[in-house]
N, C-alpha and C. Protein backbone atom coordinates (compact mmCIF):
# COMPACT_ATOMS: atom_id res chain seq x y z
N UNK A 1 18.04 31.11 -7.65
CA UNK A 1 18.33 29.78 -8.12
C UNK A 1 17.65 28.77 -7.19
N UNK A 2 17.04 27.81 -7.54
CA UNK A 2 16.15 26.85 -7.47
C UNK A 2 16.66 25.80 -6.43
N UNK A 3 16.95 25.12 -5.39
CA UNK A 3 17.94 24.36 -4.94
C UNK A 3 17.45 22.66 -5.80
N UNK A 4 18.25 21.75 -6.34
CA UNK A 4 17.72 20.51 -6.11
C UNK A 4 17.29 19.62 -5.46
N UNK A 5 15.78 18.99 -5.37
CA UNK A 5 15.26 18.22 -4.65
C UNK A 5 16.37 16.94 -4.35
N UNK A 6 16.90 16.94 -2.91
CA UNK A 6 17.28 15.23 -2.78
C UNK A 6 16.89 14.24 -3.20
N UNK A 7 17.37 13.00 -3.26
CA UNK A 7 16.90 11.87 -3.74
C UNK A 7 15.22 11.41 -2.62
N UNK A 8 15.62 11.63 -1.11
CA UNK A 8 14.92 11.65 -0.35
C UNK A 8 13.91 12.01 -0.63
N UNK A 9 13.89 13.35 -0.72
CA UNK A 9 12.74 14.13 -0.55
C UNK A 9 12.19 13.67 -1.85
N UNK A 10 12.89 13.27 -2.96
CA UNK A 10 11.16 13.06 -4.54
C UNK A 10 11.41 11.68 -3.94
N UNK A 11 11.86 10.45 -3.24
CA UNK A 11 10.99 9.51 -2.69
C UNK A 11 10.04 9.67 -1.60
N UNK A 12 9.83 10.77 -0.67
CA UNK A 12 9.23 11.29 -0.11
C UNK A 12 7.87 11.89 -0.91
N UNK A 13 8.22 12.69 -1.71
CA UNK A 13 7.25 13.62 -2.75
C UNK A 13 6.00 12.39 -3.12
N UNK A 14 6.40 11.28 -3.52
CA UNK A 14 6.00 10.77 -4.22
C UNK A 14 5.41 9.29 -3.66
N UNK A 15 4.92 9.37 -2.15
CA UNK A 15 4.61 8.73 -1.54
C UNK A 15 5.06 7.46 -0.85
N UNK A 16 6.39 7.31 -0.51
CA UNK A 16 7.33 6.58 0.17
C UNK A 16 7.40 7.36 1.55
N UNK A 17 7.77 6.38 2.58
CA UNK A 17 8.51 7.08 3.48
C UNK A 17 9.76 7.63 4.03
N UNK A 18 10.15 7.03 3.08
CA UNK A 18 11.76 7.48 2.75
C UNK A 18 12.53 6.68 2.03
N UNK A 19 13.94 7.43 1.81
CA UNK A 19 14.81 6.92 0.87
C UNK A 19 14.91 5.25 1.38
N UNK A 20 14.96 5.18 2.55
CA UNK A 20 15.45 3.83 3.55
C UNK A 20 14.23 2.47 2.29
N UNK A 21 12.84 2.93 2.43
CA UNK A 21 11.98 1.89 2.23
C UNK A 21 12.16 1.25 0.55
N UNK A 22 12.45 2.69 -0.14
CA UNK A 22 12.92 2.08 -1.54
C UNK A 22 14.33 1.33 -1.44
N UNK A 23 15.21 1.71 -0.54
CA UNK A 23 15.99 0.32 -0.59
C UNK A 23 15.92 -0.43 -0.40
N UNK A 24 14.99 -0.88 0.88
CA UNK A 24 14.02 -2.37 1.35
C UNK A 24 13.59 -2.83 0.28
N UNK A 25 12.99 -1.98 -0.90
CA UNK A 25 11.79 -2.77 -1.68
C UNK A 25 12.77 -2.89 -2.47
N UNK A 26 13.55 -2.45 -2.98
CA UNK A 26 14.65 -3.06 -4.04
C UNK A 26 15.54 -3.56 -3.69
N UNK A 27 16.14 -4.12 -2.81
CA UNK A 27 17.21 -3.97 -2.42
C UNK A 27 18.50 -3.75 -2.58
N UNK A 28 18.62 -2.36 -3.13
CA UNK A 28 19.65 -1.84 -3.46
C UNK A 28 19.96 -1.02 -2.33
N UNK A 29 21.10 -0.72 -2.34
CA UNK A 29 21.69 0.24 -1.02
C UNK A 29 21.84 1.74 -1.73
N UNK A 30 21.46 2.34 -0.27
CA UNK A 30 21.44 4.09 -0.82
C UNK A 30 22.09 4.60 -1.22
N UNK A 31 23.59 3.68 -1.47
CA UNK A 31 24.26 5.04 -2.08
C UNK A 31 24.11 4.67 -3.81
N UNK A 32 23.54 3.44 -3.98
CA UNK A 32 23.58 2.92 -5.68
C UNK A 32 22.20 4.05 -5.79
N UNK A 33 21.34 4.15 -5.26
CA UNK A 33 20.12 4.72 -5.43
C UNK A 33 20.33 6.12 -5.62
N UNK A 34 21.30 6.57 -5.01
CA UNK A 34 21.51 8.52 -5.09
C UNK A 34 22.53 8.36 -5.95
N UNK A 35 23.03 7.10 -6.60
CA UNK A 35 23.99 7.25 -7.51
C UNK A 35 22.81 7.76 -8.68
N UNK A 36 22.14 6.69 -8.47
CA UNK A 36 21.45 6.66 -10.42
C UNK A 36 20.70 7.82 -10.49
N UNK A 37 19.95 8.38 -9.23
CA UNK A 37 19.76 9.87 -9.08
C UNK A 37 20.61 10.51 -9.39
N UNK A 38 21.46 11.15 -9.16
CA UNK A 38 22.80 11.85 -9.61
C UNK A 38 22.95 11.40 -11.20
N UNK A 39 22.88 10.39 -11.44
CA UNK A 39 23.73 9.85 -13.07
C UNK A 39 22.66 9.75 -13.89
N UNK A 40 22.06 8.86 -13.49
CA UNK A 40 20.70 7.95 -13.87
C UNK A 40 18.99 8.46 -13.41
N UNK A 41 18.84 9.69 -14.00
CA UNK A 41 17.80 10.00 -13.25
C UNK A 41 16.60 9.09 -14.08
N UNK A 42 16.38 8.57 -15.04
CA UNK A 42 15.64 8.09 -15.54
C UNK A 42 15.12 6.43 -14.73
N UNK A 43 16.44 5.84 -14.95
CA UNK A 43 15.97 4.64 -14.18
C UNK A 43 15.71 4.80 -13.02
N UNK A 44 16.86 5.83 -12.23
CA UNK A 44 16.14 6.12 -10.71
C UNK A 44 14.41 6.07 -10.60
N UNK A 45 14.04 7.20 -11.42
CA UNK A 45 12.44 7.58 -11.47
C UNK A 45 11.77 5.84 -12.00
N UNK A 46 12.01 5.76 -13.11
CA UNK A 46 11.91 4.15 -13.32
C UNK A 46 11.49 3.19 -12.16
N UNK A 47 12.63 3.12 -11.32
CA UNK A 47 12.59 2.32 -9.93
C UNK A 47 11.61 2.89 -9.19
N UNK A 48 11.41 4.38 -8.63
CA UNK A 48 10.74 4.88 -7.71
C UNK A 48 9.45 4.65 -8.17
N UNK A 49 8.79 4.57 -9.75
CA UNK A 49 7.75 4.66 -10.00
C UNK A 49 7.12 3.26 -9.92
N UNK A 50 7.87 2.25 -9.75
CA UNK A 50 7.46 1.15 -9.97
C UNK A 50 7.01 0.58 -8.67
N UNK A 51 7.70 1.30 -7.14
CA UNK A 51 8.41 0.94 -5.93
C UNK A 51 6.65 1.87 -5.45
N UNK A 52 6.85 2.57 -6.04
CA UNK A 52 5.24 3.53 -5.26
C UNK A 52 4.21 2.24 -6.21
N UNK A 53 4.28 2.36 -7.20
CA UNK A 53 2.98 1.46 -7.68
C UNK A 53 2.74 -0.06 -6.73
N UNK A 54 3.73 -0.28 -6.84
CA UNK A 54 3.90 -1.82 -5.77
C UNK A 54 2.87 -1.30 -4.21
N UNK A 55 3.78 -0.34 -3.84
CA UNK A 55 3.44 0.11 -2.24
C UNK A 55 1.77 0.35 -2.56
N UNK A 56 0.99 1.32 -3.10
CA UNK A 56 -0.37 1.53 -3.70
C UNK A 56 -0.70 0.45 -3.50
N UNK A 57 -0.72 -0.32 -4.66
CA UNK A 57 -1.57 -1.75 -4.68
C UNK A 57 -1.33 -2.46 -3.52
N UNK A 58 -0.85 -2.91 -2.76
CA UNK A 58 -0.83 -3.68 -1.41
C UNK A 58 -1.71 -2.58 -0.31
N UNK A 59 -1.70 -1.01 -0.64
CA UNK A 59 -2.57 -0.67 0.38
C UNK A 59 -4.08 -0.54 -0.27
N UNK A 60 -3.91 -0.85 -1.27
CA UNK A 60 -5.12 -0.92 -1.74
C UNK A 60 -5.86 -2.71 -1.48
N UNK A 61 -4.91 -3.82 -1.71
CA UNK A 61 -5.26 -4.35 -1.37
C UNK A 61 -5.95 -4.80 -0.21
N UNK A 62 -5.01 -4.69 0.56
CA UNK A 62 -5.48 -4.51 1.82
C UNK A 62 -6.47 -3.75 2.51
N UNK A 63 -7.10 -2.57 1.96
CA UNK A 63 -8.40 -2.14 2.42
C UNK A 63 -9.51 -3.37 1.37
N UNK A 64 -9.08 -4.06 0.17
CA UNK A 64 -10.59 -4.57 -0.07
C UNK A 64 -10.02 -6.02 0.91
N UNK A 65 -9.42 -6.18 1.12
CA UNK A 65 -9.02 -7.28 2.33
C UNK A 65 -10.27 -7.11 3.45
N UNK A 66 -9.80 -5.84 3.95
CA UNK A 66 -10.39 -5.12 5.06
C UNK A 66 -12.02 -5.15 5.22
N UNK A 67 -12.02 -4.64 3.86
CA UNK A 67 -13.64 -4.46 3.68
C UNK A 67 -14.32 -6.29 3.47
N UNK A 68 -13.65 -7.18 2.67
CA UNK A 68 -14.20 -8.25 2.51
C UNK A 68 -14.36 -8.97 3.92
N UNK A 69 -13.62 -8.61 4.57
CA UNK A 69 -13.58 -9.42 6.19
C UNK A 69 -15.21 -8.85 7.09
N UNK A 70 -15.08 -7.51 6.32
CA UNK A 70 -16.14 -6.68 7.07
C UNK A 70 -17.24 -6.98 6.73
N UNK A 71 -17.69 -7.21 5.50
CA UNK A 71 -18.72 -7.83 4.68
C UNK A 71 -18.74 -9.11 5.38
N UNK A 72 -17.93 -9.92 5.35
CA UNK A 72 -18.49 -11.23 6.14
C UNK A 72 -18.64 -11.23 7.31
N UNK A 73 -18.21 -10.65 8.02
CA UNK A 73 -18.84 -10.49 9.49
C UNK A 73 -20.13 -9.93 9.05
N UNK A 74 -20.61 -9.01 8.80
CA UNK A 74 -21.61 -8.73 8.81
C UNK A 74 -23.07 -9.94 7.85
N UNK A 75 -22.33 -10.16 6.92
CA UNK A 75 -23.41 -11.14 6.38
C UNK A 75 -23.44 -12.40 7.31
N UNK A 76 -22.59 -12.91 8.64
CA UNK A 76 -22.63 -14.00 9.58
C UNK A 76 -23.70 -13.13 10.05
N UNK A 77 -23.17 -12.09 10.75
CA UNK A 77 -24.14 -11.57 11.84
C UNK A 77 -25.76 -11.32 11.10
N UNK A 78 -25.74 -11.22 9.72
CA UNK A 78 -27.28 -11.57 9.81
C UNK A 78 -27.96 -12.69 9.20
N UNK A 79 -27.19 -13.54 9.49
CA UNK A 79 -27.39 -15.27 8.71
C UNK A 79 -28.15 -15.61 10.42
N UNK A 80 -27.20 -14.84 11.28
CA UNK A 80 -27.74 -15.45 12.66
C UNK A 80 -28.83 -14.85 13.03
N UNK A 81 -28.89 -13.45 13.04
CA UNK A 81 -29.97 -13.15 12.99
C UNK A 81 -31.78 -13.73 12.45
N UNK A 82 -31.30 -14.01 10.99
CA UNK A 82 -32.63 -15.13 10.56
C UNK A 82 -32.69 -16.10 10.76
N UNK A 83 -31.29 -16.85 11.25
CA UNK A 83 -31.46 -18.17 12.27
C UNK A 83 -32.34 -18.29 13.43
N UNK A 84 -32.17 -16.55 14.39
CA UNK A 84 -32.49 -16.35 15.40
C UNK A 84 -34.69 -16.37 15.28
N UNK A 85 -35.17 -15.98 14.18
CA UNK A 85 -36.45 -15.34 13.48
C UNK A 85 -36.78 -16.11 13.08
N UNK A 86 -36.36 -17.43 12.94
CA UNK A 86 -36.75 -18.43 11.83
C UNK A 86 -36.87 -19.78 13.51
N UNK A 87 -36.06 -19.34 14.27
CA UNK A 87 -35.93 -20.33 15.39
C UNK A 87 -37.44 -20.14 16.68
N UNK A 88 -37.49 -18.58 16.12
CA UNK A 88 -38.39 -18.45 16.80
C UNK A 88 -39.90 -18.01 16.47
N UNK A 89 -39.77 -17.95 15.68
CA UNK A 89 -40.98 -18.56 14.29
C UNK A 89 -41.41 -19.71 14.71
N UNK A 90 -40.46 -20.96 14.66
CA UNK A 90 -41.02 -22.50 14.52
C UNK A 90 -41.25 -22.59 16.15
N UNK A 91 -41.12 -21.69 17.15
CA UNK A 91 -41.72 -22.39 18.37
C UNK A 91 -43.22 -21.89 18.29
N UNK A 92 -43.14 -20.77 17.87
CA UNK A 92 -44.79 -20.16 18.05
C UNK A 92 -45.31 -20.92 17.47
């Protein structure tokens, strides 16, 4: 016989860090959350699926965050560069 996964562990499974953070993001308290697990597995999953999609997109955001910051540093650093080629162009 099969044991059942905790509430934990399929918010774990499913890319949370734990039961704790889906109560942060909802703020519901853990024991309403292992309730609707226990009773309510639908909306539970409902909530969790919505609670990982949220979490995703902000780390997704945040890498094109990441990358756009990176892109502009780099397109400064070679704006200066042809500043630098163009500065020293007009002395020769």
């Amino acid at each position: 016989m099969q044991k059942q996964m905790r509430a934990s562990d399929v918010c774990k499974a499913n890319g949370l860090s734990s039961m704790s953070e889906l109560c942060d993001m909802t703020g519901q308290s853990y024991g309403t959350l292992r309730n609707w697990y226990l009773t309510k597995r639908d909306l539970f999953d409902v909530v969790l699926i919505g609670a990982v999609f949220i979490k995703k997109t902000h780390e997704a955001q945040a890498q094109v965050d990441d990358a756009t910051q990176t892109i502009a540093n780099l397109n400064w650093g070679l704006q200066q560069q042809v500043k630098s080629l163009n500065d020293a162009k007009a002395q020769s």
